[in-house]
Protein backbone atom coordinates (compact mmCIF):
# COMPACT_ATOMS: atom_id res chain seq x y z
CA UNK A 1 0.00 0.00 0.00
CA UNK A 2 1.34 3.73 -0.97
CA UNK A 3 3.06 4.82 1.90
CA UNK A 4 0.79 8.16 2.26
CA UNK A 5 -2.52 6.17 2.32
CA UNK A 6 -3.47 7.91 5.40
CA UNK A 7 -5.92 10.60 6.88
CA UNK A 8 -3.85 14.02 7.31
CA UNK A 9 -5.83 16.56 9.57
CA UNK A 10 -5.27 19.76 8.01
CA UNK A 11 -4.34 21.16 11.59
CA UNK A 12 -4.95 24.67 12.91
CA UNK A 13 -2.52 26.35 14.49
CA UNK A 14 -3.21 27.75 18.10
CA UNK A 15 -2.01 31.54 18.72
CA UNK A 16 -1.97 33.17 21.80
CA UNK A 17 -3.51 36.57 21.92
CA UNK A 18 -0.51 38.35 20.72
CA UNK A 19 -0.30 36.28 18.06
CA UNK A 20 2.38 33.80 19.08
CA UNK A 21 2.49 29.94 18.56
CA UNK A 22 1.36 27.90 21.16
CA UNK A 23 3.04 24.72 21.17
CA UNK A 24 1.47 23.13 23.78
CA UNK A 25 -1.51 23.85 22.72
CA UNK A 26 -0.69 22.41 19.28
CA UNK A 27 1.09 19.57 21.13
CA UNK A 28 -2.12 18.70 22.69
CA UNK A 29 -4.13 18.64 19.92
CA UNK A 30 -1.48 16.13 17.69
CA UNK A 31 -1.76 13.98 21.00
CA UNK A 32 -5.22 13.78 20.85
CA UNK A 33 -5.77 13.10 17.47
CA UNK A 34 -2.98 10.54 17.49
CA UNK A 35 -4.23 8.63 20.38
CA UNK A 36 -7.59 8.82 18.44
CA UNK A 37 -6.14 6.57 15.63
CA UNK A 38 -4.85 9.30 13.54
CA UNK A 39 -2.23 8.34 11.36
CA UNK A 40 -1.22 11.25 9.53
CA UNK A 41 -0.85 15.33 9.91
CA UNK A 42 -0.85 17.73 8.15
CA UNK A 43 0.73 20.85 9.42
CA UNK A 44 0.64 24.43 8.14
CA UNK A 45 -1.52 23.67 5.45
CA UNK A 46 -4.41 26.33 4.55
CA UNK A 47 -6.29 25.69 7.77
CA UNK A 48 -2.64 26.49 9.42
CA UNK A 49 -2.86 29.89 8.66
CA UNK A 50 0.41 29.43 6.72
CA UNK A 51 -0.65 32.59 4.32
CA UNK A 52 -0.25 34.56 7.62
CA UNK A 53 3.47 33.88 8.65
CA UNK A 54 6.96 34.79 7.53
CA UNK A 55 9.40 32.16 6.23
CA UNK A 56 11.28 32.37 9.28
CA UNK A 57 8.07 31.89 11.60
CA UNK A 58 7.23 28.57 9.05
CA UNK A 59 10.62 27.55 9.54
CA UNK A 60 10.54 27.65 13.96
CA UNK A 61 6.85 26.26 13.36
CA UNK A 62 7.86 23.33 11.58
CA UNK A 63 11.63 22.96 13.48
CA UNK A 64 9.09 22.46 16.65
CA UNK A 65 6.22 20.55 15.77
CA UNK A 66 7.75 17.70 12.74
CA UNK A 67 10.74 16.02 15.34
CA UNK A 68 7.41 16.04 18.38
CA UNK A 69 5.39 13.82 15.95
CA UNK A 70 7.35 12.39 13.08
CA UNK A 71 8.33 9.24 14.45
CA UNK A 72 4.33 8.67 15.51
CA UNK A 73 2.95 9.51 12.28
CA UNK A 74 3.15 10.51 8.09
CA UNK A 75 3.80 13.86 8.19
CA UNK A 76 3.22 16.37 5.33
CA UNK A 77 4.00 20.31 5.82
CA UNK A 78 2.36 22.72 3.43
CA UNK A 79 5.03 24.69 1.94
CA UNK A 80 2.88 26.65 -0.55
CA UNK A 81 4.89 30.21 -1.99
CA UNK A 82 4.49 32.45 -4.80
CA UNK A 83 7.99 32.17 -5.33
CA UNK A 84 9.74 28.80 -6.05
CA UNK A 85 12.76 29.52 -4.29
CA UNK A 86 10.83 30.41 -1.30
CA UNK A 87 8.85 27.03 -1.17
CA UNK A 88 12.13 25.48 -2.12
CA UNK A 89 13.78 26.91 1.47
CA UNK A 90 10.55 25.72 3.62
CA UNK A 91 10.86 22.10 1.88
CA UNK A 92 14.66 22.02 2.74
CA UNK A 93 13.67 23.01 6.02
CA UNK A 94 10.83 20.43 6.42
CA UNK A 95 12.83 17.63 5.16
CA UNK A 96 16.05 18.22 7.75
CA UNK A 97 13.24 18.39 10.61
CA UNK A 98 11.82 14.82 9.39
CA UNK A 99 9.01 15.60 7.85
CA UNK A 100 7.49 12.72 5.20
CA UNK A 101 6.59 15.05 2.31
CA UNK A 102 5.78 18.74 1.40
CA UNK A 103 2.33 20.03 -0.23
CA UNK A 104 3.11 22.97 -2.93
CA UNK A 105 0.41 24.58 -4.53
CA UNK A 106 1.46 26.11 -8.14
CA UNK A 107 1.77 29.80 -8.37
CA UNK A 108 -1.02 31.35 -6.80
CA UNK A 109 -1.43 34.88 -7.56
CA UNK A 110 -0.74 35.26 -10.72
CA UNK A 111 -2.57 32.67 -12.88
CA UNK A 112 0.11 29.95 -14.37
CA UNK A 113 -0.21 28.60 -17.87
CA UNK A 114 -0.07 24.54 -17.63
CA UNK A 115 3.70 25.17 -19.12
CA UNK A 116 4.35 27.08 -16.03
CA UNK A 117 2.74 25.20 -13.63
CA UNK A 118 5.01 22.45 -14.55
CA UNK A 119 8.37 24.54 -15.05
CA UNK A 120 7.29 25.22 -11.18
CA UNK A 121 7.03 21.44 -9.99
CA UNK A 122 10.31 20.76 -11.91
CA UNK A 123 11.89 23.42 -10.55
CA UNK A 124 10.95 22.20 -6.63
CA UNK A 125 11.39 18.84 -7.25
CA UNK A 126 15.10 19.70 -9.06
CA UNK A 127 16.29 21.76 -5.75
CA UNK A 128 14.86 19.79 -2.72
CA UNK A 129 15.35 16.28 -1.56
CA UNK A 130 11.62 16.34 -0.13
CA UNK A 131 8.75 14.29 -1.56
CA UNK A 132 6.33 16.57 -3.24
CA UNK A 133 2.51 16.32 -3.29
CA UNK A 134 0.82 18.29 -6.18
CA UNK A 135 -1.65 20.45 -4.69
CA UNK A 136 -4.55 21.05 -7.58
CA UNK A 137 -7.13 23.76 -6.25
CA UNK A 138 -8.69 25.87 -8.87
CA UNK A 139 -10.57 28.15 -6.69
CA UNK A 140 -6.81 29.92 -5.99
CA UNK A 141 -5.13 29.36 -8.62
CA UNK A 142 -4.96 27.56 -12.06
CA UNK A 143 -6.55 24.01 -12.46
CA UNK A 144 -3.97 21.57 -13.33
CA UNK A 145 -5.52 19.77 -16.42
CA UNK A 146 -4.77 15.62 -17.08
CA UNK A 147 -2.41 15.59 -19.56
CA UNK A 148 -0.09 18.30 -17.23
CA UNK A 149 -0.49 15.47 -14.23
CA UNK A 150 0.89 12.95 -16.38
CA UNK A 151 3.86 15.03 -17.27
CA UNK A 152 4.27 15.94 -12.71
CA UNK A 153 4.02 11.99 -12.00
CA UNK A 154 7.27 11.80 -14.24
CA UNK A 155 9.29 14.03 -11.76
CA UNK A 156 11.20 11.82 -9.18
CA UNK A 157 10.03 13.80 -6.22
CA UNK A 158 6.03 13.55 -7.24
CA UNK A 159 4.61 11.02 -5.06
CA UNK A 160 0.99 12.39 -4.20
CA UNK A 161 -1.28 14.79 -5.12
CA UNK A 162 -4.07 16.41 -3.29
CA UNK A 163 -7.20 17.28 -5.61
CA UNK A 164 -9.66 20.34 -3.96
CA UNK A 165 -11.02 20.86 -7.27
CA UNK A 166 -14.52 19.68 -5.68
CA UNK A 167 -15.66 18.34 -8.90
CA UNK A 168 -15.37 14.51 -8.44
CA UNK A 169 -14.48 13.60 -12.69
CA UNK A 170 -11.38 15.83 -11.82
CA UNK A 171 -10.26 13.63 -9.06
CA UNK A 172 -11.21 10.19 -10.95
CA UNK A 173 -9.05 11.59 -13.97
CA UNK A 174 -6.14 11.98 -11.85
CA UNK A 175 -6.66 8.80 -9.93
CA UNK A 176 -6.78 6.71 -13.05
CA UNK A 177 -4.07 8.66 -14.88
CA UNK A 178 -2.11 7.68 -11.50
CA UNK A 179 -2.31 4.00 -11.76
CA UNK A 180 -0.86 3.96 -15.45
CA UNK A 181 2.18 5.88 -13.96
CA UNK A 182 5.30 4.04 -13.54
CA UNK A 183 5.39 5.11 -9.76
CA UNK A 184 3.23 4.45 -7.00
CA UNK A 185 0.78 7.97 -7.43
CA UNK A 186 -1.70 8.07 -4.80
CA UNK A 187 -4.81 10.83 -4.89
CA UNK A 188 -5.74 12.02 -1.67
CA UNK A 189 -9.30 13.41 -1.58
CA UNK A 190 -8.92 17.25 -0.92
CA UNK A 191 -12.60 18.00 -1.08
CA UNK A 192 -14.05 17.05 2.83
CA UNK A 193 -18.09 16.62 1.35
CA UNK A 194 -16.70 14.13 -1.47
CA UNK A 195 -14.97 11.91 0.73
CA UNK A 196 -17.24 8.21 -0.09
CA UNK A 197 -16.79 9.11 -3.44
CA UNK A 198 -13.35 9.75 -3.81
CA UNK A 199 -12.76 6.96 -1.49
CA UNK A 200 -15.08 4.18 -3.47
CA UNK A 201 -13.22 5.57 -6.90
CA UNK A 202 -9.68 5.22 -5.54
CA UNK A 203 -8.80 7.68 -3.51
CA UNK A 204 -5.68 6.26 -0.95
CA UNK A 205 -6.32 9.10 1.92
CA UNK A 206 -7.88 12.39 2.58
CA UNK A 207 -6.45 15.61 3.98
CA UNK A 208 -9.17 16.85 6.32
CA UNK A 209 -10.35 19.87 7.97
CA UNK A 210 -13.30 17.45 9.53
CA UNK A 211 -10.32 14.93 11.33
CA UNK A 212 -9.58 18.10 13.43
CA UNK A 213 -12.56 17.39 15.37
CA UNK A 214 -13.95 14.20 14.39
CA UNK A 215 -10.24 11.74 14.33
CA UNK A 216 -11.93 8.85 15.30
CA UNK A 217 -14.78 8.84 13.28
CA UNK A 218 -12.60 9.97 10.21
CA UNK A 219 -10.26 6.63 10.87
CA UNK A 220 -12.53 4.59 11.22
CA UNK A 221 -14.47 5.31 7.55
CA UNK A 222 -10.98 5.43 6.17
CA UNK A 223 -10.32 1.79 7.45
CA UNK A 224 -13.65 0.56 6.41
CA UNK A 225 -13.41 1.86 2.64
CA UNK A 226 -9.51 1.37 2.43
CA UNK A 227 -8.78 -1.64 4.25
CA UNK A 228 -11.85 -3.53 5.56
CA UNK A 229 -13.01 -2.65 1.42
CA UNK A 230 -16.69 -2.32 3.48
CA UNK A 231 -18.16 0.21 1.20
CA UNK A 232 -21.43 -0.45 3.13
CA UNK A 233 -20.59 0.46 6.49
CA UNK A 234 -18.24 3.75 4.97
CA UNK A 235 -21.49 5.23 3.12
CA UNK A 236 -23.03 4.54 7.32
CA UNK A 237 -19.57 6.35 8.57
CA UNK A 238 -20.32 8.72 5.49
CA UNK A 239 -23.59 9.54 6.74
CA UNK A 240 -22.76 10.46 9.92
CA UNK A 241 -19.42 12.48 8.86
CA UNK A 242 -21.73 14.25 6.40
CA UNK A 243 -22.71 17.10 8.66
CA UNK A 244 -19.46 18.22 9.66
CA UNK A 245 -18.00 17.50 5.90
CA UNK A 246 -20.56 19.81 4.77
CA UNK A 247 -19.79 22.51 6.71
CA UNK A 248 -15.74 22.49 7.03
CA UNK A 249 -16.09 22.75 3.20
CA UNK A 250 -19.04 25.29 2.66
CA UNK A 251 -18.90 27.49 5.68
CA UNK A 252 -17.24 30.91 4.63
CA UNK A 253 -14.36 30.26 7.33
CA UNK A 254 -13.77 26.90 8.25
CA UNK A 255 -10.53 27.69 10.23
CA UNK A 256 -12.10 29.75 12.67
CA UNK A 257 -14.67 27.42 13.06
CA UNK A 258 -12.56 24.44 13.69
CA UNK A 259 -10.72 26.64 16.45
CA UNK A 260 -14.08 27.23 18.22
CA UNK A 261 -15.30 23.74 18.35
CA UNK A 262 -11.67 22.30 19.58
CA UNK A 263 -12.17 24.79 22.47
CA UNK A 264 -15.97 24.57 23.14
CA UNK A 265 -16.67 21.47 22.38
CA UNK A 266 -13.48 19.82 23.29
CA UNK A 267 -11.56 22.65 25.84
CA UNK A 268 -8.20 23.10 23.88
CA UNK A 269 -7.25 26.71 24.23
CA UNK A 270 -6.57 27.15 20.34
CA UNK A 271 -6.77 30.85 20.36
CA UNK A 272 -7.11 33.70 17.68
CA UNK A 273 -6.48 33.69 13.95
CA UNK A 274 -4.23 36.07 12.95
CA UNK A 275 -5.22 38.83 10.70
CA UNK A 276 -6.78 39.46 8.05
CA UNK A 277 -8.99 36.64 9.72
CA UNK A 278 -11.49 38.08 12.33
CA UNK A 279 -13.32 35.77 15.56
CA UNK A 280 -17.16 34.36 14.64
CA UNK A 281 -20.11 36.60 15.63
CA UNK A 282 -22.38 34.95 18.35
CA UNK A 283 -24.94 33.99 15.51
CA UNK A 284 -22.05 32.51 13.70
CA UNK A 285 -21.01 30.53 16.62
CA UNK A 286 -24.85 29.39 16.98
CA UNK A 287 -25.12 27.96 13.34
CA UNK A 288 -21.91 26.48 13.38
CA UNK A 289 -22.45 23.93 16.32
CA UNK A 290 -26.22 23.20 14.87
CA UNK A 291 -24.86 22.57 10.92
CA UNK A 292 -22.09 20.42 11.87
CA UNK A 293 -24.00 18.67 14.91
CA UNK A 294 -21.02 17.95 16.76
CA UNK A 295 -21.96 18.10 19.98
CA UNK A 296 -24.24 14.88 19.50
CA UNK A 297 -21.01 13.34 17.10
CA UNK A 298 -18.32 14.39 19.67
CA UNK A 299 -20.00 11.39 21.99
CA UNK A 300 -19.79 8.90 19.27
């Protein structure tokens, strides 16, 4: 089995009110998750708030959190930059703290042709020694089209790719053009409310907002599609993931969100976002606990 067929929470990252790291608080949270049955995490992804740091911040981030987990669990670090050379430096720096692989999103300010967007891979996977997965997401940045994810599963460094296209022919397209690849490609399923169906078409693992709050749950329909092959009792986990899947992904800001339930529903003190993210109104608060239901799934 592909050595990244996992579940990666996309983990928030607690701040104290000055806008510091907390590490214990983030310490806690890997420990929970991991004695949950997580078996993967991803850290300073989007939900990390990595837009909001310098390089040097990612760097102390990462220098503190990969060696505290790495030899627990799969570890992949988003290290997502405009600038190549940039994500180049926070992949070198990933890889020396331990970490498994690196998640780099094309150029995502200006718009990339599918020329560029592979002159970008190649130039990442030419100057770092980290395993790469390809990050497609079209709502930030150019969609990466089949015949260009061919070309990336040719680079030696281009292990994984995580699709948050949210259109689930996207996804199968990759996942099939994956198994003709000489390598082992696996397509993790980057899209939380298309999880069965990624899962039932091939997906190997899923990096999740949802396993933030729900690890247990989220293992356990990732063992029933991926290893039990109980498609069954995953549409039943499905079901009852549904709620929260549906609103990690469709909610206007999932990452506050996720902060507020790990403290009220849970108790970990995982603080502010930094700006230009702003707290939840009361009324936001209110709707968030009755979409996801997770005070009634928390007990599960």
């Amino acid at each position: 089995m592909n050595k990244f067929a996992h579940v990666y929470p996309a983990m928030v990252t607690p701040m104290n009110e000055d806008g510091s790291f907390n590490f214990t608080a983030a310490k806690k949270h890997a420990d929970w998750m991991i004695s949950e049955g997580i078996d993967g995490l991803g850290i300073l992804m989007a939900a990390g708030e990595y837009q909001s740091m310098s390089l040097e911040e990612h760097k102390a981030y990462v220098r503190e959190m990969v060696p505290y987990v790495k030899d627990r669990v799969s570890v992949i670090v988003g290290c997502s930059r405009e600038r190549p050379e940039d994500a180049v430096e926070l992949m070198e720096n990933a890889r020396e703290a331990g970490a498994s692989a690196a998640m780099v999103l094309p150029s995502f300010y200006y718009h990339p042709t599918q020329h560029e967007i592979y002159e970008h891979y190649k130039y990442i996977n030419d100057h770092s020694g980290l395993d790469i997965m390809v990050y497609n997401n079209g709502n930030v940045t150019t969609g990466i089209t089949t015949e260009t994810m061919r070309e990336l599963y040719k680079l030696e460094h281009v292990k994984i790719v995580k699709d948050a296209s949210m259109m689930i022919d996207v996804m199968t397209d990759y996942i099939f053009a994956g198994e003709e690849a000489e390598d082992d490609i696996g397509v993790l399923c980057g899209c939380d409310y298309l999880l069965y169906q990624a899962y039932a078409t091939g997906a190997i693992g899923w990096i999740s907002m949802t396993a933030n709050i729900l690890p247990k749950l989220s293992m356990q329909f990732h063992k029933a599609m991926l290893e039990e092959k109980d498609f069954e009792k995953g549409l039943m986990l499905y079901k009852k993931l549904y709620p929260v899947v549906n609103m990690t992904e469709r909610f206007d800001r999932p990452t506050q969100a996720v902060k507020y339930i790990l403290k009220e529903v849970y108790g970990f003190e995982e603080g502010i976002c930094r700006r230009p993210r702003q707290g939840l109104t009361e009324e936001d608060k209110k709707l968030v606990l009755e979409w996801s239901n997770i005070r009634a799934l928390s007990k599960e």
